[in-house]
N, C-alpha and C. Protein backbone atom coordinates (compact mmCIF):
# COMPACT_ATOMS: atom_id res chain seq x y z
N UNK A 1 15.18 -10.56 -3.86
CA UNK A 1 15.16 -10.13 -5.23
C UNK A 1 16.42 -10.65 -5.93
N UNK A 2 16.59 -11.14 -6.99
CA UNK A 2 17.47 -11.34 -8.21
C UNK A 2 18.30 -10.48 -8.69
N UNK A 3 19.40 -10.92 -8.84
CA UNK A 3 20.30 -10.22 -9.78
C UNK A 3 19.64 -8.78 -10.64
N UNK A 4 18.61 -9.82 -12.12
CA UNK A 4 18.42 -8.85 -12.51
C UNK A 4 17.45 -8.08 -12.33
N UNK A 5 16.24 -8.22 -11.06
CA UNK A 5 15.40 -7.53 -10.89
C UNK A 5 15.79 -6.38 -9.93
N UNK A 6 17.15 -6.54 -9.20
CA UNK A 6 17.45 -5.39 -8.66
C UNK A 6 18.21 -4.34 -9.66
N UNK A 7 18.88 -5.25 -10.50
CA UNK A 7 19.57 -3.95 -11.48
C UNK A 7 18.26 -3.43 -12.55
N UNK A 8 17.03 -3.62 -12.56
CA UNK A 8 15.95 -3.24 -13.37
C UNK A 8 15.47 -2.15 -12.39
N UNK A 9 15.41 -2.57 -11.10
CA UNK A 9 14.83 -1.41 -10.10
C UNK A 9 16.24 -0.40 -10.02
N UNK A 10 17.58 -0.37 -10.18
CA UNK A 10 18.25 0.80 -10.06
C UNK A 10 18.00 1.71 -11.79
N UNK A 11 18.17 0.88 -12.39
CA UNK A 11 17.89 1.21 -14.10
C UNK A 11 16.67 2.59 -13.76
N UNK A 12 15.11 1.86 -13.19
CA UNK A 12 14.31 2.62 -13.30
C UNK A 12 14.81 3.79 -12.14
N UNK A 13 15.25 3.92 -11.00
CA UNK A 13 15.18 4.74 -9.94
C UNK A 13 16.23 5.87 -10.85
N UNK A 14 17.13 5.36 -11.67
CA UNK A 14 18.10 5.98 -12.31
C UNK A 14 17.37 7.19 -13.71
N UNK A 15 16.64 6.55 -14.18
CA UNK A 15 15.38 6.75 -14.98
C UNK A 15 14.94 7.99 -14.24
N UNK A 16 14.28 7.86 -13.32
CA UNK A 16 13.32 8.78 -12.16
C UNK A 16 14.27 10.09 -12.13
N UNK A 17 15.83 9.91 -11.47
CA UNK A 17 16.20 11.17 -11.09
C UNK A 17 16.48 11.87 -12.31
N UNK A 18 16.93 11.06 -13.86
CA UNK A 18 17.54 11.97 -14.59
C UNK A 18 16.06 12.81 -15.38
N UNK A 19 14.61 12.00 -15.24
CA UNK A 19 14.06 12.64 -15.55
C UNK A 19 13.59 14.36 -14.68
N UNK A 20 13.80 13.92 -13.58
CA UNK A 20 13.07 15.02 -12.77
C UNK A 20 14.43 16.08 -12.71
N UNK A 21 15.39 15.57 -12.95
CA UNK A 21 17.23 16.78 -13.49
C UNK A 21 15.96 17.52 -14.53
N UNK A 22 15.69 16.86 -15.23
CA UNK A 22 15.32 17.48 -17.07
C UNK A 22 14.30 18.46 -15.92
N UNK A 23 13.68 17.92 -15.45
CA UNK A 23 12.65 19.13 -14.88
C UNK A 23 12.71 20.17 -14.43
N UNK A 24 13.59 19.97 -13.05
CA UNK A 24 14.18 21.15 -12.08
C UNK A 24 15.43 21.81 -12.56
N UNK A 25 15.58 22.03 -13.93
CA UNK A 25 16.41 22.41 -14.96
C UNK A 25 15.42 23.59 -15.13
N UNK A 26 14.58 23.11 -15.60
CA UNK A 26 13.33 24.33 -15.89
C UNK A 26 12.47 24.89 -14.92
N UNK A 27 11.82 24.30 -13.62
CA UNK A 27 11.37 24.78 -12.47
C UNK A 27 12.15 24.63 -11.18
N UNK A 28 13.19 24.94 -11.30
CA UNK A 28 14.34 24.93 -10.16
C UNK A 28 13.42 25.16 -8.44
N UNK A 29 12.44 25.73 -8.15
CA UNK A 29 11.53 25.79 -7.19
C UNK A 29 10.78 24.82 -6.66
N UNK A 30 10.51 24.21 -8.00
CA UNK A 30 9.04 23.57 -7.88
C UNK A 30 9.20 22.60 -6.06
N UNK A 31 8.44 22.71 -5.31
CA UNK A 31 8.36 22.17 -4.00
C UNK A 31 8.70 20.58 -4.51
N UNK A 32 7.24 20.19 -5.07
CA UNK A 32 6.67 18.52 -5.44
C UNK A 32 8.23 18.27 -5.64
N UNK A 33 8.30 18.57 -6.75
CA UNK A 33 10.03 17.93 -7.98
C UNK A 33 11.01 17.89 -6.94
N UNK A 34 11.19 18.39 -6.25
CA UNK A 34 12.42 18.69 -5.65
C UNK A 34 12.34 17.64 -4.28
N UNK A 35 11.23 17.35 -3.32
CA UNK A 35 10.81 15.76 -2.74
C UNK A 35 11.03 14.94 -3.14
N UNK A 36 10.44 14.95 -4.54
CA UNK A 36 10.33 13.63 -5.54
C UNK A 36 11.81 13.27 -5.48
N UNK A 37 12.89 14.35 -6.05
CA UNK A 37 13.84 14.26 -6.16
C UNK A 37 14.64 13.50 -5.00
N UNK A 38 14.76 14.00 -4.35
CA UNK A 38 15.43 13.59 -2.60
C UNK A 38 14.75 12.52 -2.58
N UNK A 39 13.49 12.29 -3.32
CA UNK A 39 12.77 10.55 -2.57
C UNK A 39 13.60 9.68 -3.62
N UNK A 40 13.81 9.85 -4.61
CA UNK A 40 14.14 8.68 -5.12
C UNK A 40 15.69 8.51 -5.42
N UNK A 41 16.27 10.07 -4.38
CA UNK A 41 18.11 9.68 -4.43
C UNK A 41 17.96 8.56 -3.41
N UNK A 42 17.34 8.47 -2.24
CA UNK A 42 17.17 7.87 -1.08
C UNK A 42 17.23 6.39 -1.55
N UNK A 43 15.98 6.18 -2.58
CA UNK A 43 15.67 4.70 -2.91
C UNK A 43 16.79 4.22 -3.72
N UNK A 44 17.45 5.26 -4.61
CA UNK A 44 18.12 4.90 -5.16
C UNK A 44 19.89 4.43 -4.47
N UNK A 45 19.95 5.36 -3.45
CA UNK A 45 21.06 4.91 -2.80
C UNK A 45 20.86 3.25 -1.69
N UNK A 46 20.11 3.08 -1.47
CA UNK A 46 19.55 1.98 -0.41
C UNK A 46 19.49 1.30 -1.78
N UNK A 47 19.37 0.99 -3.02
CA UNK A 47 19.28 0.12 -4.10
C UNK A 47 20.48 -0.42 -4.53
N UNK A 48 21.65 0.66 -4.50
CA UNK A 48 22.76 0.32 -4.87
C UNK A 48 23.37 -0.15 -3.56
N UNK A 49 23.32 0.28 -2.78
CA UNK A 49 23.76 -0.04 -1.69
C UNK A 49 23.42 -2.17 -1.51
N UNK A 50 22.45 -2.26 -1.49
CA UNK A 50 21.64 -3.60 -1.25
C UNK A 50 22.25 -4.46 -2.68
N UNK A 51 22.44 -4.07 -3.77
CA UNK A 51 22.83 -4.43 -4.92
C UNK A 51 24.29 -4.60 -4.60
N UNK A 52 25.23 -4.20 -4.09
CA UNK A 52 26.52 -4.09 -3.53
C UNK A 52 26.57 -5.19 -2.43
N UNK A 53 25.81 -5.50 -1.63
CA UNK A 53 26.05 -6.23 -0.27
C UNK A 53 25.37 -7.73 -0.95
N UNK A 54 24.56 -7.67 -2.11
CA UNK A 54 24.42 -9.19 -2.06
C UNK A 54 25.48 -9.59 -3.44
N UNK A 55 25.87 -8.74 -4.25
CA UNK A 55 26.36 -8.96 -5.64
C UNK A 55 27.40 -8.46 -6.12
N UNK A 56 28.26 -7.77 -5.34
CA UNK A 56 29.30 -6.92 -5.08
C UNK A 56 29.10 -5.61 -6.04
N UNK A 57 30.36 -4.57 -5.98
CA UNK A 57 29.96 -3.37 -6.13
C UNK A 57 29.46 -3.09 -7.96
N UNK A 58 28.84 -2.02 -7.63
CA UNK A 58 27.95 -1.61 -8.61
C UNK A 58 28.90 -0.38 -9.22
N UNK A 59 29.29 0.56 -8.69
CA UNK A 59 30.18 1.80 -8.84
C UNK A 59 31.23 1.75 -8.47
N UNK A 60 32.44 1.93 -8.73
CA UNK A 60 33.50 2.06 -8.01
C UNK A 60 33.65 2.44 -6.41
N UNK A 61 32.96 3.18 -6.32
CA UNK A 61 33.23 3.68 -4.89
C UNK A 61 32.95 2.87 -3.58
N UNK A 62 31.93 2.28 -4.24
CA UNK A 62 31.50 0.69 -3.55
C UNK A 62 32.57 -0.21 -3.23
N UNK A 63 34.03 -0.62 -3.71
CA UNK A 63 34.97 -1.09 -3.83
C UNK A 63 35.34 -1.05 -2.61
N UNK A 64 36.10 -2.27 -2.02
CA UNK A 64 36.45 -2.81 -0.84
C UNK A 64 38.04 -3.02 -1.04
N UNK A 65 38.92 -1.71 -0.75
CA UNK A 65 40.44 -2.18 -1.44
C UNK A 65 41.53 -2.25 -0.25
N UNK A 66 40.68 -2.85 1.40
CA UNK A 66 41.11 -2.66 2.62
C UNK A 66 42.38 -4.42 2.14
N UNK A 67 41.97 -5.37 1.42
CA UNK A 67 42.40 -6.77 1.01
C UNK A 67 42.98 -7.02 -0.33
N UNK A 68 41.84 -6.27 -0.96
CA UNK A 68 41.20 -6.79 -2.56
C UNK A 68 40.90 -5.84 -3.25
N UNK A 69 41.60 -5.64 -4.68
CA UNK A 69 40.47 -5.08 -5.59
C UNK A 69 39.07 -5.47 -6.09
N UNK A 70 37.90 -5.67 -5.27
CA UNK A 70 37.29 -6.52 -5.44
C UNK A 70 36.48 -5.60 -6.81
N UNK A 71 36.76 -4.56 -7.59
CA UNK A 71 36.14 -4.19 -8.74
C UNK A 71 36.20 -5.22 -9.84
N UNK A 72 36.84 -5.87 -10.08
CA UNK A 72 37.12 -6.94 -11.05
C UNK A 72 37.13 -8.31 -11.09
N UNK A 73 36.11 -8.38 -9.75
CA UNK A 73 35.53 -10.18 -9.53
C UNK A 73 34.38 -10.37 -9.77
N UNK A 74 34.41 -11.24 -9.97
CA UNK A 74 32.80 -12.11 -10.77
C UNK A 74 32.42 -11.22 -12.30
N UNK A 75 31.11 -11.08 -12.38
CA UNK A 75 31.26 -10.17 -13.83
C UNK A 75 31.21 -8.48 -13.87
N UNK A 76 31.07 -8.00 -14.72
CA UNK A 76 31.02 -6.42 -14.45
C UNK A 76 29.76 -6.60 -14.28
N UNK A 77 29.22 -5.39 -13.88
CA UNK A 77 27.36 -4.98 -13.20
C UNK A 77 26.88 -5.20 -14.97
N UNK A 78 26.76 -4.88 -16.11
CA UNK A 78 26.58 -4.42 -17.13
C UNK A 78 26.72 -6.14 -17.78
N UNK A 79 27.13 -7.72 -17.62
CA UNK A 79 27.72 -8.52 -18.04
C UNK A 79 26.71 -9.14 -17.65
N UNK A 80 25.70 -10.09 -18.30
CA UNK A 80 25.23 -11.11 -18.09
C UNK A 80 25.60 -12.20 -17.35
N UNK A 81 25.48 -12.46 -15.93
CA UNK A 81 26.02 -13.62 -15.70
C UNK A 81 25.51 -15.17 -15.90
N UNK A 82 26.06 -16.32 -16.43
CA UNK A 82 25.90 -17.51 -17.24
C UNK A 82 25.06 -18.59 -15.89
N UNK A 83 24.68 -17.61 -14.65
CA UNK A 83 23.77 -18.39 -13.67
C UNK A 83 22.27 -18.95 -13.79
């Protein structure tokens, strides 16, 4: 997958949890919502994660500062790159 088709799949997975927040705001129980929920922190962490190992980090915390600040190489996640 591409640059930007993986940051379109975190966009949407990002999409997914804040909608189902709006939900389990109001049905704090609900069984389904609350799977759903845990399913798509899962996809969503294995997204950023995979988005990090081919394109470097996505979030700060991702940051590799054992060498390098590597937060401030190549473009920001948010920056079109001219590839």
């Amino acid at each position: 997958m591409n640059k930007e088709s993986m940051m379109q799949v975190i966009q949407m997975y990002d999409f997914y949890l804040e909608e189902l927040q709006l939900y389990l705001d109001t049905h704090p129980g609900c069984r389904n919502a609350l799977d759903m929920f845990s399913k798509y922190q899962d996809l969503r962490k294995a997204a950023y994660e995979a988005y990090a190992a081919n394109f470097g980090p996505i979030v700060l915390s991702q940051t590799d500062t054992s060498h390098h600040f590597n937060w401030v190489d190549g473009p920001w996640p948010w920056e079109r790159s001219t590839d």
